[in-house]
PDB file of N, CA and C in Angstrom:
ATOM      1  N   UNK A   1     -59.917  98.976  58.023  1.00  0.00           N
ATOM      2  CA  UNK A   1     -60.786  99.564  57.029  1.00  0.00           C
ATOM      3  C   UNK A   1     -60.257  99.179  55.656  1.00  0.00           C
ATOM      4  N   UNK A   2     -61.312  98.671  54.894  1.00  0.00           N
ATOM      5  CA  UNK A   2     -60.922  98.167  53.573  1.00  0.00           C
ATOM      6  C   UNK A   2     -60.579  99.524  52.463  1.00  0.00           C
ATOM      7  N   UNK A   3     -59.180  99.597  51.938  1.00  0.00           N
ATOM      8  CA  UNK A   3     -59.131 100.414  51.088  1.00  0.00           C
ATOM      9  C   UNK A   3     -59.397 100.416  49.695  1.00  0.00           C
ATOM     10  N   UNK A   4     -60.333  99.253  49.225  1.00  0.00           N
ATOM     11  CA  UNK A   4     -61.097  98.996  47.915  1.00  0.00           C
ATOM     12  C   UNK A   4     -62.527  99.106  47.809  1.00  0.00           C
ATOM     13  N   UNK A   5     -63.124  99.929  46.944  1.00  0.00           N
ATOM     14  CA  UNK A   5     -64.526  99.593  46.767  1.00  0.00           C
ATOM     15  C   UNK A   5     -65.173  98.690  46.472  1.00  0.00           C
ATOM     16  N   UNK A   6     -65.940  98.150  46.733  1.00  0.00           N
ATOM     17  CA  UNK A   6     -66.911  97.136  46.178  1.00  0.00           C
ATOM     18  C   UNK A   6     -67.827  97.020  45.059  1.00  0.00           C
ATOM     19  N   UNK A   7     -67.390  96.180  44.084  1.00  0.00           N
ATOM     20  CA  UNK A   7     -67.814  96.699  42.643  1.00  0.00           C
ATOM     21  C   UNK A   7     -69.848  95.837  42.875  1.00  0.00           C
ATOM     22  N   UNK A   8     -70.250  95.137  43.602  1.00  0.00           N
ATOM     23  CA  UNK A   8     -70.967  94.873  43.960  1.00  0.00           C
ATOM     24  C   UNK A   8     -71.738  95.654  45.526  1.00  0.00           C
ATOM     25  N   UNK A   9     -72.967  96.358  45.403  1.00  0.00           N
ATOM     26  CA  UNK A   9     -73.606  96.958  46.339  1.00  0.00           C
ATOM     27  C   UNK A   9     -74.936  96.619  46.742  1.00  0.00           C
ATOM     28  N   UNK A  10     -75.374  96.992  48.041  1.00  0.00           N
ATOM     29  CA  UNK A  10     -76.726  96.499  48.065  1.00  0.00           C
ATOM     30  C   UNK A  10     -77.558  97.289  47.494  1.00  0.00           C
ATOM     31  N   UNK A  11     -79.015  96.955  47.263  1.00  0.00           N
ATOM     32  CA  UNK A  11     -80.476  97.724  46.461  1.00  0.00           C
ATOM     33  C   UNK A  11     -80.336  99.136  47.476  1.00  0.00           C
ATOM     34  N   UNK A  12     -81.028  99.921  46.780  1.00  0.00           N
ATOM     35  CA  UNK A  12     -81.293 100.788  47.471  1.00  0.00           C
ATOM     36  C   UNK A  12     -82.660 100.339  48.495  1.00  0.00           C
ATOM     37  N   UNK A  13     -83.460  99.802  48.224  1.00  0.00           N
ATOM     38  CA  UNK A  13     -84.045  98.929  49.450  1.00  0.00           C
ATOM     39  C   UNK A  13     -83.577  98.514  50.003  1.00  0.00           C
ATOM     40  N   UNK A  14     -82.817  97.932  49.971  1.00  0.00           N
ATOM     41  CA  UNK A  14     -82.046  97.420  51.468  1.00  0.00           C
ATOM     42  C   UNK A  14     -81.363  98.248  52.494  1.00  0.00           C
ATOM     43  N   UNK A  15     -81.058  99.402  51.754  1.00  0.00           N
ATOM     44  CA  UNK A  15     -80.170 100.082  52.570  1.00  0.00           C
ATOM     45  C   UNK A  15     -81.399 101.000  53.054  1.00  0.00           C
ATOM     46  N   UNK A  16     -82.586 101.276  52.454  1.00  0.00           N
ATOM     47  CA  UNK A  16     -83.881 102.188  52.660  1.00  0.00           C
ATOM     48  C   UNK A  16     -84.349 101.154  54.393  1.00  0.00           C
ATOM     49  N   UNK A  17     -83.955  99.981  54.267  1.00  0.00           N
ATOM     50  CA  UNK A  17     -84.561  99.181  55.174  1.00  0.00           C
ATOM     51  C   UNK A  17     -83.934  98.589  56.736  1.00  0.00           C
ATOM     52  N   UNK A  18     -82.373  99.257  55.975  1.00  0.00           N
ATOM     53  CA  UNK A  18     -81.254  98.576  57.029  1.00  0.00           C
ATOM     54  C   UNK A  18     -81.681  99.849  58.479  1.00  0.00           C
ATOM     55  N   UNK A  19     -81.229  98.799  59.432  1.00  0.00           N
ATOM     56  CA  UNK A  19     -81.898  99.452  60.926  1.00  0.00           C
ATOM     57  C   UNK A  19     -80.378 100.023  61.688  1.00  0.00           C
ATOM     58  N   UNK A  20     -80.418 100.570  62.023  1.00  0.00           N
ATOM     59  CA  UNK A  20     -79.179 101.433  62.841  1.00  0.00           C
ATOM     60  C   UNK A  20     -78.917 102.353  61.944  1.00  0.00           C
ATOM     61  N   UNK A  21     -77.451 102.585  62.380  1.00  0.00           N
ATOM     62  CA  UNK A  21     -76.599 103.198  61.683  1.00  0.00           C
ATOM     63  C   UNK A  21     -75.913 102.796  60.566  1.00  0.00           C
ATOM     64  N   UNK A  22     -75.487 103.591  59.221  1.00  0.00           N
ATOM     65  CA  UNK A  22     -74.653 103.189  58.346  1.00  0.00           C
ATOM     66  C   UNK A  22     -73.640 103.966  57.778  1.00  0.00           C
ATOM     67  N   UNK A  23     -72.904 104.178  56.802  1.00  0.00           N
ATOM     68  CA  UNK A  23     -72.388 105.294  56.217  1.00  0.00           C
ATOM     69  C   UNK A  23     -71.642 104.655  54.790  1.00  0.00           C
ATOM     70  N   UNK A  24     -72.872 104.997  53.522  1.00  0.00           N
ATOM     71  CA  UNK A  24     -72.252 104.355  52.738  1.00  0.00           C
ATOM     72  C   UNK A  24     -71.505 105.179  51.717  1.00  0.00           C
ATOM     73  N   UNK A  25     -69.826 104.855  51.645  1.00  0.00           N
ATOM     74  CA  UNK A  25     -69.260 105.808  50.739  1.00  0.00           C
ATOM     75  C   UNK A  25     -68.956 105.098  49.328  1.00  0.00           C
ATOM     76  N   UNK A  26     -69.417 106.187  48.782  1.00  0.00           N
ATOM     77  CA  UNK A  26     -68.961 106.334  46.820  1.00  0.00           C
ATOM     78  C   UNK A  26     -67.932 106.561  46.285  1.00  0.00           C
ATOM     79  N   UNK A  27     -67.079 106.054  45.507  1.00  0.00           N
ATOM     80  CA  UNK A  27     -66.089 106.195  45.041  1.00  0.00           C
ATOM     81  C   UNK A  27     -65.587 105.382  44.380  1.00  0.00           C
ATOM     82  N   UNK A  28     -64.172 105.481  44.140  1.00  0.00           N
ATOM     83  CA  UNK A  28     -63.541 104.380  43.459  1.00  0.00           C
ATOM     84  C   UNK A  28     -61.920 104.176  43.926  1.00  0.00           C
ATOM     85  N   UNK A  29     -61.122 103.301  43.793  1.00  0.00           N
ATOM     86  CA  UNK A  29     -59.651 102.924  44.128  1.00  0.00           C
ATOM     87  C   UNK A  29     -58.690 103.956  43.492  1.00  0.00           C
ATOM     88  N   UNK A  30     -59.159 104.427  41.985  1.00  0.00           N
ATOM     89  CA  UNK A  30     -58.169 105.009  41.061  1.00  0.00           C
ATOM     90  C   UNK A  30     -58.389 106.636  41.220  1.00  0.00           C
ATOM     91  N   UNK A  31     -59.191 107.307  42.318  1.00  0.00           N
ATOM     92  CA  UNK A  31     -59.768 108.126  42.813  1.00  0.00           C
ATOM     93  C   UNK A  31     -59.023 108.951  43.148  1.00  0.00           C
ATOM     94  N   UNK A  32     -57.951 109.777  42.604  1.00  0.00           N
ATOM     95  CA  UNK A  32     -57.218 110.739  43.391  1.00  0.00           C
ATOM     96  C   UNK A  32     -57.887 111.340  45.168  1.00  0.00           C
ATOM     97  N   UNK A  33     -58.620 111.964  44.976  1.00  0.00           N
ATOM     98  CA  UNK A  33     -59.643 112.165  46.149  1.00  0.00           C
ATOM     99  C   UNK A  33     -60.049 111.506  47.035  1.00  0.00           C
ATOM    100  N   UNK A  34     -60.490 110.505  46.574  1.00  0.00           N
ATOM    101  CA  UNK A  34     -60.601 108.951  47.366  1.00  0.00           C
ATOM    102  C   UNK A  34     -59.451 108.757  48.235  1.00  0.00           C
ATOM    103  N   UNK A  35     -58.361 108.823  47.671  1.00  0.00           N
ATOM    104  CA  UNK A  35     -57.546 108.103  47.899  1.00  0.00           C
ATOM    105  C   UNK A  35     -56.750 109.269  49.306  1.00  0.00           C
ATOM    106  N   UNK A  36     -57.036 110.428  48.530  1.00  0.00           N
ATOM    107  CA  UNK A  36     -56.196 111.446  49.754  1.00  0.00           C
ATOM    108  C   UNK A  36     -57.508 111.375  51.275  1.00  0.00           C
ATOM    109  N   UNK A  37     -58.963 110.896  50.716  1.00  0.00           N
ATOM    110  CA  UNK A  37     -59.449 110.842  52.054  1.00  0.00           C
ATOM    111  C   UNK A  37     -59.867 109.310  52.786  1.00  0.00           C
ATOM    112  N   UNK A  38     -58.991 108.797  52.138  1.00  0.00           N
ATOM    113  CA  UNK A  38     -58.863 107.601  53.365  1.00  0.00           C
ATOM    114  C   UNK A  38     -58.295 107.626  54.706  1.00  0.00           C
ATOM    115  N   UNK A  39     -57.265 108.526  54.794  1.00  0.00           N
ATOM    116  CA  UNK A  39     -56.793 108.466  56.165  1.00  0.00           C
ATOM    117  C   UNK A  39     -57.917 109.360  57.328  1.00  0.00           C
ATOM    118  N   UNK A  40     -58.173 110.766  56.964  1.00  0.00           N
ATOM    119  CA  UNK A  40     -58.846 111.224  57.527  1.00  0.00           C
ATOM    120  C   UNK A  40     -60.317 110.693  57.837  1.00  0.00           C
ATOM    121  N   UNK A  41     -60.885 109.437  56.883  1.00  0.00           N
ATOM    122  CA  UNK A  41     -61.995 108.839  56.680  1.00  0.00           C
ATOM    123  C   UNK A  41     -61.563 107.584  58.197  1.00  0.00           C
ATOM    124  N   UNK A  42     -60.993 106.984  58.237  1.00  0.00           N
ATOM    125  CA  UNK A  42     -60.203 106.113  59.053  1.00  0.00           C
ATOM    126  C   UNK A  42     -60.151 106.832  60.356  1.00  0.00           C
ATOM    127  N   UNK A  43     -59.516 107.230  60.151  1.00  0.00           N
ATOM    128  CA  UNK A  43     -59.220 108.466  62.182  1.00  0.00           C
ATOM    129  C   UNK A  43     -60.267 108.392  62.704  1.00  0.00           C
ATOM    130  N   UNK A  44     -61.754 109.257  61.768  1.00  0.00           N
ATOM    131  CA  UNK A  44     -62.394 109.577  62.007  1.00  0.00           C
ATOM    132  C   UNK A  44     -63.235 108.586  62.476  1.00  0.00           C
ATOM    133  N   UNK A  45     -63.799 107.505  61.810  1.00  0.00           N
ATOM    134  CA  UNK A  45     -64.388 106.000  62.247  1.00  0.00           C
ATOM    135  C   UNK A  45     -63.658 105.131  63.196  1.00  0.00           C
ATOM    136  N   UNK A  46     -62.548 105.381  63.292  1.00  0.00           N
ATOM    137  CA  UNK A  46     -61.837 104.351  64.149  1.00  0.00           C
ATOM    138  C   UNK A  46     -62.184 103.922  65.612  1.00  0.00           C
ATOM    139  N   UNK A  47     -63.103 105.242  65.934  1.00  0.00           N
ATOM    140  CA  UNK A  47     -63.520 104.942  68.223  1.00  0.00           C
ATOM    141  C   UNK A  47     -64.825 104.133  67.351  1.00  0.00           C
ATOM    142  N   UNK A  48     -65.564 104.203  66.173  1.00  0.00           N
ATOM    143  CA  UNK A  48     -66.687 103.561  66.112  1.00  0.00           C
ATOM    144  C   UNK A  48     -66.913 102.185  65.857  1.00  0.00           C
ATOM    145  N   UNK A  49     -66.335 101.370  66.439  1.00  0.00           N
ATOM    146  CA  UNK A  49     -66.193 100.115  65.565  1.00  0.00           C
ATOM    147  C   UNK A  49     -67.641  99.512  65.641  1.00  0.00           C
ATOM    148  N   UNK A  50     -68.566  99.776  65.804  1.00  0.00           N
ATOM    149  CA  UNK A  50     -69.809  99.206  65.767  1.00  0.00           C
ATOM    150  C   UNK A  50     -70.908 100.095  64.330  1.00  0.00           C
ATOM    151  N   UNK A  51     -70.021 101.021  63.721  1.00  0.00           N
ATOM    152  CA  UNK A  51     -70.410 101.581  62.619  1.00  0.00           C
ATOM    153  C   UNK A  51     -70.338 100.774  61.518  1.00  0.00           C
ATOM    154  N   UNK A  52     -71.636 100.237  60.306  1.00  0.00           N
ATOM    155  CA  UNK A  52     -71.604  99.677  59.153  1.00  0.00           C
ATOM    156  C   UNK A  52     -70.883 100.752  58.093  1.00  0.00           C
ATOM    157  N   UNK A  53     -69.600 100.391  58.085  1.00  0.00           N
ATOM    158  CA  UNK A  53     -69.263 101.320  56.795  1.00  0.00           C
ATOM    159  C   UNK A  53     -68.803 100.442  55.429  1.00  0.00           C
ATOM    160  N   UNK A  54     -70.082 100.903  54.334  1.00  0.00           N
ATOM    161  CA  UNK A  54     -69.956 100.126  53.198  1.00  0.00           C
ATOM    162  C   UNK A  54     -69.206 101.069  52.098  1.00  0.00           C
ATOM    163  N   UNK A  55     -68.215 100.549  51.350  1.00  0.00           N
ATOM    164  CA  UNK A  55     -67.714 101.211  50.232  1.00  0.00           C
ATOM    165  C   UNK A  55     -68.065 100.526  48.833  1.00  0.00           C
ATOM    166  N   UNK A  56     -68.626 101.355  47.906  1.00  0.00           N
ATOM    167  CA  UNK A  56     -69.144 101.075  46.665  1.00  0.00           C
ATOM    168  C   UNK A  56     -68.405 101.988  45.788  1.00  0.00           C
ATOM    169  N   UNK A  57     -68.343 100.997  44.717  1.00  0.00           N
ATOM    170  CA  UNK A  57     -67.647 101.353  43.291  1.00  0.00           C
ATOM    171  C   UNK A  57     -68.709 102.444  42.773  1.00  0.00           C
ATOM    172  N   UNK A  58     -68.320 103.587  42.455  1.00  0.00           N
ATOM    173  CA  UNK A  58     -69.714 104.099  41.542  1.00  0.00           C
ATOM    174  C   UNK A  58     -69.314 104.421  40.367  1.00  0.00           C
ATOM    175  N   UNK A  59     -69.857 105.076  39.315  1.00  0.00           N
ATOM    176  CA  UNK A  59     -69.206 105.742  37.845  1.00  0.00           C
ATOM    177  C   UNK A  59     -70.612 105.035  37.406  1.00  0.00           C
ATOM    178  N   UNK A  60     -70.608 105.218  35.677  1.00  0.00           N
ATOM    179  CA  UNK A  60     -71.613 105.544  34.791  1.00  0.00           C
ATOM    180  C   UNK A  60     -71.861 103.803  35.046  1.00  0.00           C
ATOM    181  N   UNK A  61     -73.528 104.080  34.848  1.00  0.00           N
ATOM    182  CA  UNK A  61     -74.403 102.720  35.082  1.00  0.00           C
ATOM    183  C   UNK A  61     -74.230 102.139  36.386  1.00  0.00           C
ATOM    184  N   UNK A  62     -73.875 102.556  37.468  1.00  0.00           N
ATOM    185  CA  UNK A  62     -74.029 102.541  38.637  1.00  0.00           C
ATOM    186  C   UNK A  62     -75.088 103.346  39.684  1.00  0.00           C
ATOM    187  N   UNK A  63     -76.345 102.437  39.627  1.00  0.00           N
ATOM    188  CA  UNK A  63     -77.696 102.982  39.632  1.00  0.00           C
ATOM    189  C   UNK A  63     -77.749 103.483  41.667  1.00  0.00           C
ATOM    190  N   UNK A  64     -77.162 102.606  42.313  1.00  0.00           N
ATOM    191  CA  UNK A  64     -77.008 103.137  43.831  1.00  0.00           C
ATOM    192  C   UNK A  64     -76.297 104.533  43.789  1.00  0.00           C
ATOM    193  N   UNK A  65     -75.065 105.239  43.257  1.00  0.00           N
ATOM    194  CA  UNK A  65     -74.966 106.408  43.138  1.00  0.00           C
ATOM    195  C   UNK A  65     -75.732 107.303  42.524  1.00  0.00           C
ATOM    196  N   UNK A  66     -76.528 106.698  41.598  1.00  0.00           N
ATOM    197  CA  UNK A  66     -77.677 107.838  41.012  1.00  0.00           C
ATOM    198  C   UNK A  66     -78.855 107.983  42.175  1.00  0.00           C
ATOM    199  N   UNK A  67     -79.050 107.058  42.396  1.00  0.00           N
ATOM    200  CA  UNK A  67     -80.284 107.467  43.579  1.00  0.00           C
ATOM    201  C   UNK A  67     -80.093 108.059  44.554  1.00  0.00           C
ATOM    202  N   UNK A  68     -78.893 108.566  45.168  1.00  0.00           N
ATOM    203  CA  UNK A  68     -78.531 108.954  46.033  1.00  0.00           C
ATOM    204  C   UNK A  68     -77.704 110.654  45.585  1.00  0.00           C
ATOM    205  N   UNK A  69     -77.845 110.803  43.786  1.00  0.00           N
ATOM    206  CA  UNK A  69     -77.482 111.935  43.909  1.00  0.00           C
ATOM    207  C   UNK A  69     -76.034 112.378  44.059  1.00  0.00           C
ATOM    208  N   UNK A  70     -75.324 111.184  44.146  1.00  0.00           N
ATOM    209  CA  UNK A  70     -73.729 111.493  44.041  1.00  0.00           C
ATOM    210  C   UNK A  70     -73.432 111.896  42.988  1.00  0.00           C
ATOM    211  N   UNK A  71     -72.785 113.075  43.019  1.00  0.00           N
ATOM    212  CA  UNK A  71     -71.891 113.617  41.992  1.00  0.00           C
ATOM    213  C   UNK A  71     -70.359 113.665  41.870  1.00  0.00           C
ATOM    214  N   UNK A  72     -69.730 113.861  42.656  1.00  0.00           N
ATOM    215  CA  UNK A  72     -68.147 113.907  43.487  1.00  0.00           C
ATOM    216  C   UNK A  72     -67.912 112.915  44.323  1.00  0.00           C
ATOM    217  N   UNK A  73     -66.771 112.460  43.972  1.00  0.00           N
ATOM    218  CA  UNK A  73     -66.358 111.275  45.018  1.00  0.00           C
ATOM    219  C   UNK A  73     -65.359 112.054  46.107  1.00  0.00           C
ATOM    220  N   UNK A  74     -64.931 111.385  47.027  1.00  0.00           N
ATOM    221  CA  UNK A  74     -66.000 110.339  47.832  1.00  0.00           C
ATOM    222  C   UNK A  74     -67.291 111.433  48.028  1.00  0.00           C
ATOM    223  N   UNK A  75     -68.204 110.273  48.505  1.00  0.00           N
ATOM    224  CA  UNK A  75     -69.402 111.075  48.893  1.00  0.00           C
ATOM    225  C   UNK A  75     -69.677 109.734  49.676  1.00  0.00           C
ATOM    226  N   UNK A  76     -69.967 110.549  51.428  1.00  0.00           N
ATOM    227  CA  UNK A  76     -69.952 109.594  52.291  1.00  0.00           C
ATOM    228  C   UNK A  76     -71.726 109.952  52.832  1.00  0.00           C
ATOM    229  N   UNK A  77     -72.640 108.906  52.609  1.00  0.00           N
ATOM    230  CA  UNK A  77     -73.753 109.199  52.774  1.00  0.00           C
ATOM    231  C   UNK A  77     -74.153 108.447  54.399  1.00  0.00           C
ATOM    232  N   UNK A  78     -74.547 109.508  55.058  1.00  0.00           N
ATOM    233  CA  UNK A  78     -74.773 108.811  56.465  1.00  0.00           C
ATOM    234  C   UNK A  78     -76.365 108.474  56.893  1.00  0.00           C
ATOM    235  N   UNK A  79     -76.233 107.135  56.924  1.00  0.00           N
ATOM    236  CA  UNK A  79     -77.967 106.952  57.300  1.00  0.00           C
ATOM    237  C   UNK A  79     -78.230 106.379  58.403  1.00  0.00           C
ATOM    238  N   UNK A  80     -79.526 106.408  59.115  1.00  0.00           N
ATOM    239  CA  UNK A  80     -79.849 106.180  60.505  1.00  0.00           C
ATOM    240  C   UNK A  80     -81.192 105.745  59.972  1.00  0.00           C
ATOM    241  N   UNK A  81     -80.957 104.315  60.364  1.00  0.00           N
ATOM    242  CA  UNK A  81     -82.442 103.619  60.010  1.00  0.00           C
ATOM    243  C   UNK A  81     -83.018 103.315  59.001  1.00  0.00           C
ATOM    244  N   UNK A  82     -82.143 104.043  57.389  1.00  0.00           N
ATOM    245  CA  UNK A  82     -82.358 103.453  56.051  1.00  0.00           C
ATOM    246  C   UNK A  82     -82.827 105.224  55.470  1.00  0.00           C
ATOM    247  N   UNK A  83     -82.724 106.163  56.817  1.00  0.00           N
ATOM    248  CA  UNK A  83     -82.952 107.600  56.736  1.00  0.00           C
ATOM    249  C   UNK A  83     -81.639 108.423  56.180  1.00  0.00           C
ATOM    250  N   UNK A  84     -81.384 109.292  55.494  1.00  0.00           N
ATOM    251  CA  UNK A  84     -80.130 110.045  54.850  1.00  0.00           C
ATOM    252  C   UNK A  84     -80.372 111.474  56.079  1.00  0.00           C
ATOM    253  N   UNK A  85     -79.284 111.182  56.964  1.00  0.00           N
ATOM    254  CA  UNK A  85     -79.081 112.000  58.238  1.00  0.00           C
ATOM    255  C   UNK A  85     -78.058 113.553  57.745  1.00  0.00           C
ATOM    256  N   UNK A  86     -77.056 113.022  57.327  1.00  0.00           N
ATOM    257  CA  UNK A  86     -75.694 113.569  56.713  1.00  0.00           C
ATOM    258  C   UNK A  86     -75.010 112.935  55.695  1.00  0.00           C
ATOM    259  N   UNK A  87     -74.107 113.847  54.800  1.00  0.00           N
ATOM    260  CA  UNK A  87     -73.441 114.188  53.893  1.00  0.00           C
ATOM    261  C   UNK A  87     -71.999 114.697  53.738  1.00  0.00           C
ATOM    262  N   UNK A  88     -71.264 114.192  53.491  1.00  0.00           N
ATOM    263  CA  UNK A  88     -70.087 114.591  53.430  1.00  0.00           C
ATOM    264  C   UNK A  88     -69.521 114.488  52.262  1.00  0.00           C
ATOM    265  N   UNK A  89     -68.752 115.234  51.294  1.00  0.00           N
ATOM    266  CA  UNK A  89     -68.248 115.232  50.219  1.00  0.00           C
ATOM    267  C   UNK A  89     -67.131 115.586  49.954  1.00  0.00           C
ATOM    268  N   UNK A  90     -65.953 114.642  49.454  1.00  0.00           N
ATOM    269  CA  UNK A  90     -64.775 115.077  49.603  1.00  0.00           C
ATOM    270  C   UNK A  90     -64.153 115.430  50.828  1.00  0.00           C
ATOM    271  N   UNK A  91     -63.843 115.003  51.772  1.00  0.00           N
ATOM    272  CA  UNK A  91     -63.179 115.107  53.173  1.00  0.00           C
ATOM    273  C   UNK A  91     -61.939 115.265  52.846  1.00  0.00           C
ATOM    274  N   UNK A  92     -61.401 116.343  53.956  1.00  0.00           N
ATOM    275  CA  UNK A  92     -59.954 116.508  53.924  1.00  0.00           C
ATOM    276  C   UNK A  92     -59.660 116.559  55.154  1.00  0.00           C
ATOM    277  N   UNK A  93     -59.962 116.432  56.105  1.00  0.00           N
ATOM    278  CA  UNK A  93     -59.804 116.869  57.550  1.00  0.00           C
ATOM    279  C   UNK A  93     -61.099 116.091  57.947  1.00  0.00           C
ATOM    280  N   UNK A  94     -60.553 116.053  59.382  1.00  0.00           N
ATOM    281  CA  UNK A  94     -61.829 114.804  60.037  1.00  0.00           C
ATOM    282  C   UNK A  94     -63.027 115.643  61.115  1.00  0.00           C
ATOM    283  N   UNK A  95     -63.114 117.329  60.676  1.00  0.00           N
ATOM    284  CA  UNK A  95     -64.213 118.129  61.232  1.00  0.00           C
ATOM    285  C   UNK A  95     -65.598 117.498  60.142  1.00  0.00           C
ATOM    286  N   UNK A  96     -65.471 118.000  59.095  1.00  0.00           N
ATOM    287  CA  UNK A  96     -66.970 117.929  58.861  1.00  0.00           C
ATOM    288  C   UNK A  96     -67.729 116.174  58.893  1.00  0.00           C
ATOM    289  N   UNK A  97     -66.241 115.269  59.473  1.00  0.00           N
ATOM    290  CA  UNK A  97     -66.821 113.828  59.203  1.00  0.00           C
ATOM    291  C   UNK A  97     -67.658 113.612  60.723  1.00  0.00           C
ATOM    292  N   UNK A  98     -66.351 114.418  61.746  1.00  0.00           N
ATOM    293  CA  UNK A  98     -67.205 114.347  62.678  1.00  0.00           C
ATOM    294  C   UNK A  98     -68.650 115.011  63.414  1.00  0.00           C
ATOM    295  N   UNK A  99     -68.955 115.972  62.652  1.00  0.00           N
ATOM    296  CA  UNK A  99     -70.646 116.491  62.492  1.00  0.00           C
ATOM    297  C   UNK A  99     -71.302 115.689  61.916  1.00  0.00           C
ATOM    298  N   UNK A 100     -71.235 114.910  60.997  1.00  0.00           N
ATOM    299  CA  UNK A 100     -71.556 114.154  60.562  1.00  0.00           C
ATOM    300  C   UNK A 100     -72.044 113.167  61.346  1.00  0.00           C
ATOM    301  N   UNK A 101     -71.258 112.064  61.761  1.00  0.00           N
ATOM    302  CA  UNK A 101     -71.333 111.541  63.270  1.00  0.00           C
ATOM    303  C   UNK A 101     -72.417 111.798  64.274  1.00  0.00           C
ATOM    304  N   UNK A 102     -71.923 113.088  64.429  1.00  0.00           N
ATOM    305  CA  UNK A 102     -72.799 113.654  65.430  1.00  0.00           C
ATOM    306  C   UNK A 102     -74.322 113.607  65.630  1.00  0.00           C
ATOM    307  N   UNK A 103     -74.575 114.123  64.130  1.00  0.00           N
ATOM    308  CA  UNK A 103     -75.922 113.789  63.628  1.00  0.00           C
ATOM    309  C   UNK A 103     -76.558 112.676  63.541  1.00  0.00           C
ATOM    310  N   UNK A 104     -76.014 111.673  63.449  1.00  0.00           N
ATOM    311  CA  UNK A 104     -76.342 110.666  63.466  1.00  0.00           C
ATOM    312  C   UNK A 104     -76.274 109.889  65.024  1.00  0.00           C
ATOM    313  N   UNK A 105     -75.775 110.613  66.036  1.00  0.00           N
ATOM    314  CA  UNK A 105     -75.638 109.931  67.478  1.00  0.00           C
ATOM    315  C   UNK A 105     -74.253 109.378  67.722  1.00  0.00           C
ATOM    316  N   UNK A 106     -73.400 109.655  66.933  1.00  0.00           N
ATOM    317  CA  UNK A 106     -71.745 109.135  67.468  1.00  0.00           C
ATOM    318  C   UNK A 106     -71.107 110.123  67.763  1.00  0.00           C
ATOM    319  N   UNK A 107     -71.616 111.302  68.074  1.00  0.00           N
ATOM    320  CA  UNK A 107     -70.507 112.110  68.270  1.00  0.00           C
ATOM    321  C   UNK A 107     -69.862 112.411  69.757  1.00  0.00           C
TER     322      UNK A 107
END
């Protein structure tokens, strides 16, 4: 699992369009928060290796976190089919990642 965001993201069409599963998280590298939920973010994805997990840079003029309503990083948005299934915000423990999951059919 890549521990850098991607200062480049896809449209929100694309991701409105992408088919399966996804889970795209918001944040940034210099992220106190971020940074304490990488491990529990990791554990938690690790039996899924067939899960698209995209990480995006967000902060001001970063129009994919506005459409989606992120306020707090991380904010791990889970979609099924280009659909917003689950939500997770700020993880500290790998329960509410795995409801998350669940909802979406990995659990």
């Amino acid at each position: 699992m890549s521990q850098d965001y991607a200062t480049t993201a896809p449209t929100r069409e694309e991701l409105d369009a992408m088919p399966g599963i996804c889970v795209i998280e918001f944040g940034t590298s210099w992220c106190g928060h971020c940074q304490r939920a990488q491990a529990p973010i990791a554990a938690a994805f690790a039996p899924h290796t067939e899960l698209k997990h995209i990480k995006v840079e967000d902060g001001p003029g970063r129009r994919l976190g506005r459409s989606f309503r992120v306020k707090l990083w991380p904010t791990l948005v889970f979609l099924r089919d280009g659909e917003e299934v689950a939500r997770v915000v700020r993880p500290t423990d790998g329960a509410a990642l795995a409801d998350a999951l669940a909802a979406v059919g990995l659990g």
